[in-house]
C-alpha atoms as a PDB file:
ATOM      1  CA  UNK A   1     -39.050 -27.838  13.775  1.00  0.00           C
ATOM      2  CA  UNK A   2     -37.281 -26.982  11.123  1.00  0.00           C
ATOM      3  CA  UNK A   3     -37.730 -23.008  11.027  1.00  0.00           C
ATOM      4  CA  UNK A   4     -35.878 -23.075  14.706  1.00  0.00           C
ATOM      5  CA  UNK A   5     -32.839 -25.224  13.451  1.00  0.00           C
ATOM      6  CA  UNK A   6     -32.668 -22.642  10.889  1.00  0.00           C
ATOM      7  CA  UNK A   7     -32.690 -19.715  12.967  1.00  0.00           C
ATOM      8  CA  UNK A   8     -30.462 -21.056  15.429  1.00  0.00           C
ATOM      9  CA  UNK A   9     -28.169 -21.614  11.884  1.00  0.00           C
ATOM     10  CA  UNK A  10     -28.485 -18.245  10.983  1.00  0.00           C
ATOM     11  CA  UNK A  11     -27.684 -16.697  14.474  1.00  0.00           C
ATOM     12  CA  UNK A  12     -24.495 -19.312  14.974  1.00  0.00           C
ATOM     13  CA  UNK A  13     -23.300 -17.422  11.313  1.00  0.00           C
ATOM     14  CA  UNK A  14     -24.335 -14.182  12.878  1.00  0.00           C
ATOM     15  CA  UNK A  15     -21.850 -14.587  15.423  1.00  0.00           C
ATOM     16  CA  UNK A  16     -19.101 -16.097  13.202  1.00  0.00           C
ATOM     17  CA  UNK A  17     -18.980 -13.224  11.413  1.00  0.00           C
ATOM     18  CA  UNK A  18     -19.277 -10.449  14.060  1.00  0.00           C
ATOM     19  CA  UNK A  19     -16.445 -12.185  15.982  1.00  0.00           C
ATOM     20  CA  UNK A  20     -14.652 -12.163  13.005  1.00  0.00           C
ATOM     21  CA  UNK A  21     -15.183  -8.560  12.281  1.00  0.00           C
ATOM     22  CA  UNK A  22     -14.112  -8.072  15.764  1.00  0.00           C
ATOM     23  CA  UNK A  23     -10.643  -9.648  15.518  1.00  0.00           C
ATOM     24  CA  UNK A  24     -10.027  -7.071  13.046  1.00  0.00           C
ATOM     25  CA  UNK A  25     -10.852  -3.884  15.334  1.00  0.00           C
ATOM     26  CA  UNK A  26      -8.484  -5.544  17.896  1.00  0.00           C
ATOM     27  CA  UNK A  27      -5.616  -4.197  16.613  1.00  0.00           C
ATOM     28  CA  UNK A  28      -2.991  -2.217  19.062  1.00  0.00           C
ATOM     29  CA  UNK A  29      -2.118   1.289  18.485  1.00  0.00           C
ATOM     30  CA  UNK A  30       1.493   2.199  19.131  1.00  0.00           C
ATOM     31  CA  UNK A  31       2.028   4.013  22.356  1.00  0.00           C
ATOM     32  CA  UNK A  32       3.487   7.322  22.120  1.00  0.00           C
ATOM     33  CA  UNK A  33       6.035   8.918  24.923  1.00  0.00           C
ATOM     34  CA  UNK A  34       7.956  11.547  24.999  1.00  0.00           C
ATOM     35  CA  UNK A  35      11.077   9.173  24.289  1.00  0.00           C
ATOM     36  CA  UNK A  36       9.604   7.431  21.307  1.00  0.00           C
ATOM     37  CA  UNK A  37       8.883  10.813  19.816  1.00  0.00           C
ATOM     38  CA  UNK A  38      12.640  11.742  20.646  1.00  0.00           C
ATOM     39  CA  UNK A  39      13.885   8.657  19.282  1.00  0.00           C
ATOM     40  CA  UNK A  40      11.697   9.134  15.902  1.00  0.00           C
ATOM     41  CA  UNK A  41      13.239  13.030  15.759  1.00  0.00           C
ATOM     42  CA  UNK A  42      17.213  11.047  16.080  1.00  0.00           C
ATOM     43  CA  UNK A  43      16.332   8.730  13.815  1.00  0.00           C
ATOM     44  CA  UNK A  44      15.148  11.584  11.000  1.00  0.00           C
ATOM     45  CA  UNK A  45      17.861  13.951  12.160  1.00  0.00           C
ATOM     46  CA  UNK A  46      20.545  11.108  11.684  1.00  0.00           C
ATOM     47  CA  UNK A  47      19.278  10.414   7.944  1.00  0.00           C
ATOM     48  CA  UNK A  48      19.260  14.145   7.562  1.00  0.00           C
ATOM     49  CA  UNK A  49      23.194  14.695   8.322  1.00  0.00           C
ATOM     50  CA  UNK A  50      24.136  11.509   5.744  1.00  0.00           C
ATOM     51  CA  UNK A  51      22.427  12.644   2.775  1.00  0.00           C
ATOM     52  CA  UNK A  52      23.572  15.080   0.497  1.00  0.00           C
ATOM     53  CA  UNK A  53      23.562  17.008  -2.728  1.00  0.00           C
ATOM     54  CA  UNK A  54      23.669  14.302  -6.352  1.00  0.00           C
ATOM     55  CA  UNK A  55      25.851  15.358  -8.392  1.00  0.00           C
ATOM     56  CA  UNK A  56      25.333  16.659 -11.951  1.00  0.00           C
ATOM     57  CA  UNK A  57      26.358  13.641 -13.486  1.00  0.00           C
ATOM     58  CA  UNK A  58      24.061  11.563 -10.674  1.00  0.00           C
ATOM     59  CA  UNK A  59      21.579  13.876 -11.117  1.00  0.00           C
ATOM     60  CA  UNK A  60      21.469  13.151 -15.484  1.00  0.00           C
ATOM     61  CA  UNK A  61      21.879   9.574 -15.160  1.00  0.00           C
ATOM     62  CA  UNK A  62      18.703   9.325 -12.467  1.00  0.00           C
ATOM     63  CA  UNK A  63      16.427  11.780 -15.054  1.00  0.00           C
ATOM     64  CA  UNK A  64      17.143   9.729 -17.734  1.00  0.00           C
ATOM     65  CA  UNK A  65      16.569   6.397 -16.296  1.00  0.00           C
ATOM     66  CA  UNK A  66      13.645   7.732 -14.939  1.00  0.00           C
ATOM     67  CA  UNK A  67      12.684   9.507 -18.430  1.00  0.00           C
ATOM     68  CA  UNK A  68      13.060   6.142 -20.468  1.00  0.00           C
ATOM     69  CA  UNK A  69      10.943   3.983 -17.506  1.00  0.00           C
ATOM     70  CA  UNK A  70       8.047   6.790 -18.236  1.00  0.00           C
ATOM     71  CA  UNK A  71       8.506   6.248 -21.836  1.00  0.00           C
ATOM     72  CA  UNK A  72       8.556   2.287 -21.982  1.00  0.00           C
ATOM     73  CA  UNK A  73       5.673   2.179 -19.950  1.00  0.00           C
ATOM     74  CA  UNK A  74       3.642   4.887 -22.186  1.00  0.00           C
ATOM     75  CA  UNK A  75       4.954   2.614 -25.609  1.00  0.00           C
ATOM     76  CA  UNK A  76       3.256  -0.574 -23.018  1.00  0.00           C
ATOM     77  CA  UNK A  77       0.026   1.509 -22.597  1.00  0.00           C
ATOM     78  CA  UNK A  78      -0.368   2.625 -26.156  1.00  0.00           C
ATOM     79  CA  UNK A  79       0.493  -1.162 -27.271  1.00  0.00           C
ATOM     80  CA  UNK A  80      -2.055  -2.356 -25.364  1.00  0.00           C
ATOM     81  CA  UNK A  81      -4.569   0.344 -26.197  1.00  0.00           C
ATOM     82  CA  UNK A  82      -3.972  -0.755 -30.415  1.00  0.00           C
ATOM     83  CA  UNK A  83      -4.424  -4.161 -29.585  1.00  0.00           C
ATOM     84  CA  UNK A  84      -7.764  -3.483 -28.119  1.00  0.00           C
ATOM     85  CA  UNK A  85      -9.083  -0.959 -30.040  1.00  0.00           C
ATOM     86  CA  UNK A  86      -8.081  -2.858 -33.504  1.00  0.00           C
ATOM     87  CA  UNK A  87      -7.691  -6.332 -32.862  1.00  0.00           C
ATOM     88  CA  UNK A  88     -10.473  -7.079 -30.111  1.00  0.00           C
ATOM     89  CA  UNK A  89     -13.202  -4.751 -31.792  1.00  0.00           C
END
């Protein structure tokens, strides 16, 4: 008596998770159309004509912000490297 409550136990969780599984495959795919493919191409043509050229002086101060965020997180690394190698043998 017991072996069939099991295995009607086991097959209720069988179906709990493939119904779970399931809700995850449900998932909608945007449509595509000519007009969302034109409106995509607007959007990116629109960005396109407001951009421009940094300047020199834009382009220095971006490199070296992004220089010293390469270098603080290298000093982090090697910090944490020290304290492992030396201090938690």
């Amino acid at each position: 008596m017991n072996t069939l409550a099991d295995e009607k136990n086991t097959n209720n969780k069988k179906t709990e998770k493939t119904t779970a599984s399931s809700a995850v495959g449900n998932v909608k795919m945007p449509e595509v159309s000519k007009q969302s493919i034109s409106e995509f191409f607007r959007k990116y043509l629109r960005v396109l004509k407001l951009a421009r050229r940094p300047t020199k002086d834009e382009f220095f101060k971006i490199s070296a912000v992004s220089a010293a965020g390469i270098a603080v997180i290298g000093v982090l690394g090697f910090i944490i490297y020290l304290v492992f190698h030396y201090l938690l043998p």
